[in-house]
N, C-alpha and C. Protein backbone atom coordinates (compact mmCIF):
# COMPACT_ATOMS: atom_id res chain seq x y z
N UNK A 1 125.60 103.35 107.39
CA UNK A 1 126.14 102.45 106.39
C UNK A 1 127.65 102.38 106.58
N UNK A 2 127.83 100.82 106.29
CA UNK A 2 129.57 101.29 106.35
C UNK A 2 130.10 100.51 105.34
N UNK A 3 131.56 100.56 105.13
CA UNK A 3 132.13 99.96 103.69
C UNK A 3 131.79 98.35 103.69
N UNK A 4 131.65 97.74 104.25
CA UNK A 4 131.29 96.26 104.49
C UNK A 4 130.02 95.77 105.04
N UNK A 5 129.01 97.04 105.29
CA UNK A 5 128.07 96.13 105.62
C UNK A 5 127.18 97.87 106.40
N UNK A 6 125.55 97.62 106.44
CA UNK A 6 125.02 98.36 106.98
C UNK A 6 124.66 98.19 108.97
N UNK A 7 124.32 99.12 108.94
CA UNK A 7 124.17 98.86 110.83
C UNK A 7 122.47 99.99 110.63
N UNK A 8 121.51 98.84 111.74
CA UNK A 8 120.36 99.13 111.90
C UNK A 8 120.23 99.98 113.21
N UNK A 9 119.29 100.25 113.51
CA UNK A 9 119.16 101.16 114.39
C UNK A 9 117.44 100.31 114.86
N UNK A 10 117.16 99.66 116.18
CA UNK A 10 116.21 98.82 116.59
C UNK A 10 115.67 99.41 117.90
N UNK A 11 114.33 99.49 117.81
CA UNK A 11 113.97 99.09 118.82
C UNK A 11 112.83 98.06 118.92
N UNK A 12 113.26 97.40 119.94
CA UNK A 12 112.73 95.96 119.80
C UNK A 12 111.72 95.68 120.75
N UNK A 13 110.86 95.54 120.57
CA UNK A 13 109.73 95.29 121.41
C UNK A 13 109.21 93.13 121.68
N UNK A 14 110.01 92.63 122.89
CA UNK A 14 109.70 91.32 122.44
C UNK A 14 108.24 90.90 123.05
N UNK A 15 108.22 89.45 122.96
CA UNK A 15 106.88 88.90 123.43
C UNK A 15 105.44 89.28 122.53
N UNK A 16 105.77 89.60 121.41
CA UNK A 16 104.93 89.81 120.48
C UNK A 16 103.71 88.67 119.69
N UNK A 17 103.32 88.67 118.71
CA UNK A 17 102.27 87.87 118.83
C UNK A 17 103.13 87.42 117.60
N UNK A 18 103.59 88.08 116.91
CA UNK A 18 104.69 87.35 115.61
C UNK A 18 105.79 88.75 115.49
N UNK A 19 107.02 87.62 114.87
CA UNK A 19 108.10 89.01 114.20
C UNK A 19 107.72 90.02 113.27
N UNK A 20 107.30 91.47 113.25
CA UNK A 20 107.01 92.17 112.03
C UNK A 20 107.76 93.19 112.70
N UNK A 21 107.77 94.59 111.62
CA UNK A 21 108.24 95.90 111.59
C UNK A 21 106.93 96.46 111.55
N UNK A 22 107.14 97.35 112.71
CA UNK A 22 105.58 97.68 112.43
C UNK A 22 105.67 99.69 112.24
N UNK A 23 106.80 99.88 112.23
CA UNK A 23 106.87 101.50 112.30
C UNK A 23 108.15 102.22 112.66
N UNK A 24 108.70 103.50 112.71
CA UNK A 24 109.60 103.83 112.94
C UNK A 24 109.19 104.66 114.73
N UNK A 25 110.14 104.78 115.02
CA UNK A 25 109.98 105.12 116.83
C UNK A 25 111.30 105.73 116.96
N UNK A 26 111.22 107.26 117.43
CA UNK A 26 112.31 107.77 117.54
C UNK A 26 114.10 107.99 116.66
N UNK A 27 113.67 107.30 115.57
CA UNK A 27 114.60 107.15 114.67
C UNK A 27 115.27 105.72 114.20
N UNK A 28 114.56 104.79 114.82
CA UNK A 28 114.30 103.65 114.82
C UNK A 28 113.56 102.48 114.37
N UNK A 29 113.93 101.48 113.70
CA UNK A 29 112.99 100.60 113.28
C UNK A 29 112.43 99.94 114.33
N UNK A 30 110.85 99.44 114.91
CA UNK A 30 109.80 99.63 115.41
C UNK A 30 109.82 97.88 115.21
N UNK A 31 110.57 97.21 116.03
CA UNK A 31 110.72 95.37 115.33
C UNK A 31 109.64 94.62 116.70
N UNK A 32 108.47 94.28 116.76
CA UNK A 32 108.19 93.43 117.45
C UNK A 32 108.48 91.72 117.05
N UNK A 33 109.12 91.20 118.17
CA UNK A 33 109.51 90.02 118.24
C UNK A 33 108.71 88.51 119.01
N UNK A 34 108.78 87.79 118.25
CA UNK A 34 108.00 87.05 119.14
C UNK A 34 108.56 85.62 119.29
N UNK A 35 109.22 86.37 120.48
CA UNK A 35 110.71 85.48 121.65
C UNK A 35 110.43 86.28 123.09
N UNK A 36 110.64 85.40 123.79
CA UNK A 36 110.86 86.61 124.97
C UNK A 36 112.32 86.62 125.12
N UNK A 37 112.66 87.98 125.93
CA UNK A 37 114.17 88.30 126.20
C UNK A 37 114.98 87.40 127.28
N UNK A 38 114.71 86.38 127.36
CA UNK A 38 115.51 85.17 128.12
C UNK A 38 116.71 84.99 127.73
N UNK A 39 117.89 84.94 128.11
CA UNK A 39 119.13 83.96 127.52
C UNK A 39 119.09 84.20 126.20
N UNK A 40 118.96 85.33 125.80
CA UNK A 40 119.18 85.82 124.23
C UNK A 40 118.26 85.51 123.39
N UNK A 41 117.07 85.12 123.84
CA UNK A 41 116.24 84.25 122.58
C UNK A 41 115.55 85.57 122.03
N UNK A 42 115.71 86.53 122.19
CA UNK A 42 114.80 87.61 121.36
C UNK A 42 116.19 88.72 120.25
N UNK A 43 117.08 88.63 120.51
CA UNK A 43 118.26 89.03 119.98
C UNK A 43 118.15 87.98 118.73
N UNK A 44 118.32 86.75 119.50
CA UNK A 44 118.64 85.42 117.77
C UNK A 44 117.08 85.52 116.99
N UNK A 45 116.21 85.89 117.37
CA UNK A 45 114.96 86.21 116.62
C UNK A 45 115.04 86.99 115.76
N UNK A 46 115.36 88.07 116.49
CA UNK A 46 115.66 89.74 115.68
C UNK A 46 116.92 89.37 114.99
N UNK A 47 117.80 89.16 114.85
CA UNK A 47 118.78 88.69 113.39
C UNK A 47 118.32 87.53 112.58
N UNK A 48 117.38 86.40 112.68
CA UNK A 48 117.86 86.09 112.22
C UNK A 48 116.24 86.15 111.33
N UNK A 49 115.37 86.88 111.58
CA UNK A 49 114.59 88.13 110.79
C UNK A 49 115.26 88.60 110.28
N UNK A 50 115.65 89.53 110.47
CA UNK A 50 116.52 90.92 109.73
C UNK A 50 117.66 89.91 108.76
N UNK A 51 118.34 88.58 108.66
CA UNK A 51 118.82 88.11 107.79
C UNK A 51 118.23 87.64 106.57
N UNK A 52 116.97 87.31 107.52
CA UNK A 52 116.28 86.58 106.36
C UNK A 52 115.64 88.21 105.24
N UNK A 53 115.24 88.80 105.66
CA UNK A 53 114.71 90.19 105.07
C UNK A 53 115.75 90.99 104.40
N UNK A 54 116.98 90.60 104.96
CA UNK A 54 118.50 91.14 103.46
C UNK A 54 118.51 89.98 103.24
N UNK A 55 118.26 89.22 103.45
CA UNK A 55 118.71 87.97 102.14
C UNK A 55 120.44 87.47 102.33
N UNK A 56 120.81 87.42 103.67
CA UNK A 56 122.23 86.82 104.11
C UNK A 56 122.25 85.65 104.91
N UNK A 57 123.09 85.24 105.11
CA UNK A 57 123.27 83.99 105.99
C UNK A 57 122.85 84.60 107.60
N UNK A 58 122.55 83.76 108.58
CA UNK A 58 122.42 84.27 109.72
C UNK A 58 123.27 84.97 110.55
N UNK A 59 124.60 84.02 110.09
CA UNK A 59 125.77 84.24 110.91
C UNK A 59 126.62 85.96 110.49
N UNK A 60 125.58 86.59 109.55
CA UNK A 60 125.89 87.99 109.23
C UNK A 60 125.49 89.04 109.80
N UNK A 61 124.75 88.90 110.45
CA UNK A 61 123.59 89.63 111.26
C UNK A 61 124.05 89.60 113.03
N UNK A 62 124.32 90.44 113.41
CA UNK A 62 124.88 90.11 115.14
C UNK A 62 124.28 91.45 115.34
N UNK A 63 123.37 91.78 116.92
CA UNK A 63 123.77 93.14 117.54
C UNK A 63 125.09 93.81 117.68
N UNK A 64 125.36 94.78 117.65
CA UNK A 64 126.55 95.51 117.86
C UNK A 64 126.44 96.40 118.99
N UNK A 65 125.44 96.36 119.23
CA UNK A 65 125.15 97.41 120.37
C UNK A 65 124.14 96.92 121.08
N UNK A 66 123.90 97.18 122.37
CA UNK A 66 122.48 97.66 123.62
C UNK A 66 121.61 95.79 123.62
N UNK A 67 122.74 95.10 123.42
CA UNK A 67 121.82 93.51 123.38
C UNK A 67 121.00 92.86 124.54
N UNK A 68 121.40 93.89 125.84
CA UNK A 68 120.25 93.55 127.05
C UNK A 68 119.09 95.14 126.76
N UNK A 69 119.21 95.80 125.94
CA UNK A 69 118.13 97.01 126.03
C UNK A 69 117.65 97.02 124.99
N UNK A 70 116.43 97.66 124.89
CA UNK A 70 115.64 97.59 123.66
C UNK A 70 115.68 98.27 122.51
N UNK A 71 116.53 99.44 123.09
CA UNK A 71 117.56 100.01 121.58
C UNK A 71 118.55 99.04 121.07
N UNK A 72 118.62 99.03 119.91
CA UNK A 72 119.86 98.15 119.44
C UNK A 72 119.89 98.94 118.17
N UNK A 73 121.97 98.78 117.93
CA UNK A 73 122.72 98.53 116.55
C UNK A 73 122.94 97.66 116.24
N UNK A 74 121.96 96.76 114.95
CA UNK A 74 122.08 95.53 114.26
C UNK A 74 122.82 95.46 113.31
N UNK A 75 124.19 94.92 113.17
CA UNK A 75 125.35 95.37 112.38
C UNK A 75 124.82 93.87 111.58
N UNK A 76 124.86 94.06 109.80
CA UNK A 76 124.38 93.23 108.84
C UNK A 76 125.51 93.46 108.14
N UNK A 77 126.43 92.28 107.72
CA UNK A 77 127.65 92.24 106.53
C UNK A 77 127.02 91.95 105.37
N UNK A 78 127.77 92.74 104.46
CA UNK A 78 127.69 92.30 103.31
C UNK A 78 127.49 93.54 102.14
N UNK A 79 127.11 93.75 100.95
CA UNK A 79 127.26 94.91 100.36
C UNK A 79 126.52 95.74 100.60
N UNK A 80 126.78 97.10 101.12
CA UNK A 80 125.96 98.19 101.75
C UNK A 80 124.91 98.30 100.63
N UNK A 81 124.97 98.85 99.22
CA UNK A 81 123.70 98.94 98.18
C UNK A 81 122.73 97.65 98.40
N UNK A 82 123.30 96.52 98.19
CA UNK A 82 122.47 95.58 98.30
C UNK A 82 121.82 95.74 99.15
N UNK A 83 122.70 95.16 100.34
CA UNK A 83 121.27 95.27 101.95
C UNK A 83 120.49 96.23 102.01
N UNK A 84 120.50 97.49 101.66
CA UNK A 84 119.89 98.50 101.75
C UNK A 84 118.66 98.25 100.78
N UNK A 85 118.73 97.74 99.93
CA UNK A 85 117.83 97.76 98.48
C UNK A 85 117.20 96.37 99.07
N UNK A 86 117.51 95.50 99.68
CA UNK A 86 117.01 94.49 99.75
C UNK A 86 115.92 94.62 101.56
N UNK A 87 116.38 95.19 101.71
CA UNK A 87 115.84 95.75 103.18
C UNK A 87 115.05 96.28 103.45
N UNK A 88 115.03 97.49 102.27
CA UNK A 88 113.91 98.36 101.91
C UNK A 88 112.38 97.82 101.18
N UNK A 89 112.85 96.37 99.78
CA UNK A 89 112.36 95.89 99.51
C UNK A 89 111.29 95.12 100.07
N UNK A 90 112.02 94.55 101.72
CA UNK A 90 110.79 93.53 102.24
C UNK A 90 110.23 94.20 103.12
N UNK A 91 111.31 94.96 103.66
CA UNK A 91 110.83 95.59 105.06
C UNK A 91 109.64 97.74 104.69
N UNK A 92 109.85 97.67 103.27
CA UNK A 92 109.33 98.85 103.31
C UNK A 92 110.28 100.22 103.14
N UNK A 93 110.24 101.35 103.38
CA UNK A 93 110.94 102.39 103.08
C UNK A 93 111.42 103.11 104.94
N UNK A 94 111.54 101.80 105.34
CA UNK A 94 111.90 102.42 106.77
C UNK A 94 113.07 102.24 106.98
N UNK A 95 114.14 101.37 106.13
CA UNK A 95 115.50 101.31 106.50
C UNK A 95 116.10 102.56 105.21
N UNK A 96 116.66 103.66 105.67
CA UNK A 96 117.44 104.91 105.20
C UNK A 96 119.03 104.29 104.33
N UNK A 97 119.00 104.24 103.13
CA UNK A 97 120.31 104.07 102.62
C UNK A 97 121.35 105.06 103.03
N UNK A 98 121.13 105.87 103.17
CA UNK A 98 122.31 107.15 103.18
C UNK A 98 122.37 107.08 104.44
């Protein structure tokens, strides 16, 4: 978590049959995508999921980290309680507030 905004911790599995969270993996949210990893099209999938699931604009949501590997830090702006509460809400008890 940080003062402006939370950062996810992904691993992203693309070419999926649809976008869901399906589990945690190594300390990680468990995101199958369904984009393949071409020219970024599985990165703009995976944010702009994860925007829609905090409830922000798209343009809030960017990798911060590992955007050609399947680990990723998905850095989300906006109020750390909120996103967290709102994150947890759609996505389940797999995103950690603290």
């Amino acid at each position: 978590m940080r003062d402006d905004g939370v950062v996810v911790s992904v691993k992203a599995v693309p070419r999926a049959r649809r976008t869901q969270v399906v589990g945690i993996q190594d300390g990680a949210v468990r995101i199958q995508i369904a984009a393949a990893p071409h020219k970024g099209q599985s990165n703009a999938a995976l944010c702009a999921y994860l925007a829609e699931a905090a409830g922000v604009r798209p343009r809030a949501v960017r990798v911060g980290r590992g955007s050609s590997g399947a680990r990723k830090l998905v850095e989300i702006d906006g109020s750390p309680q909120q996103l967290a509460d709102a994150l947890t809400a759609r996505l389940g008890p797999l995103i950690e507030a603290a």
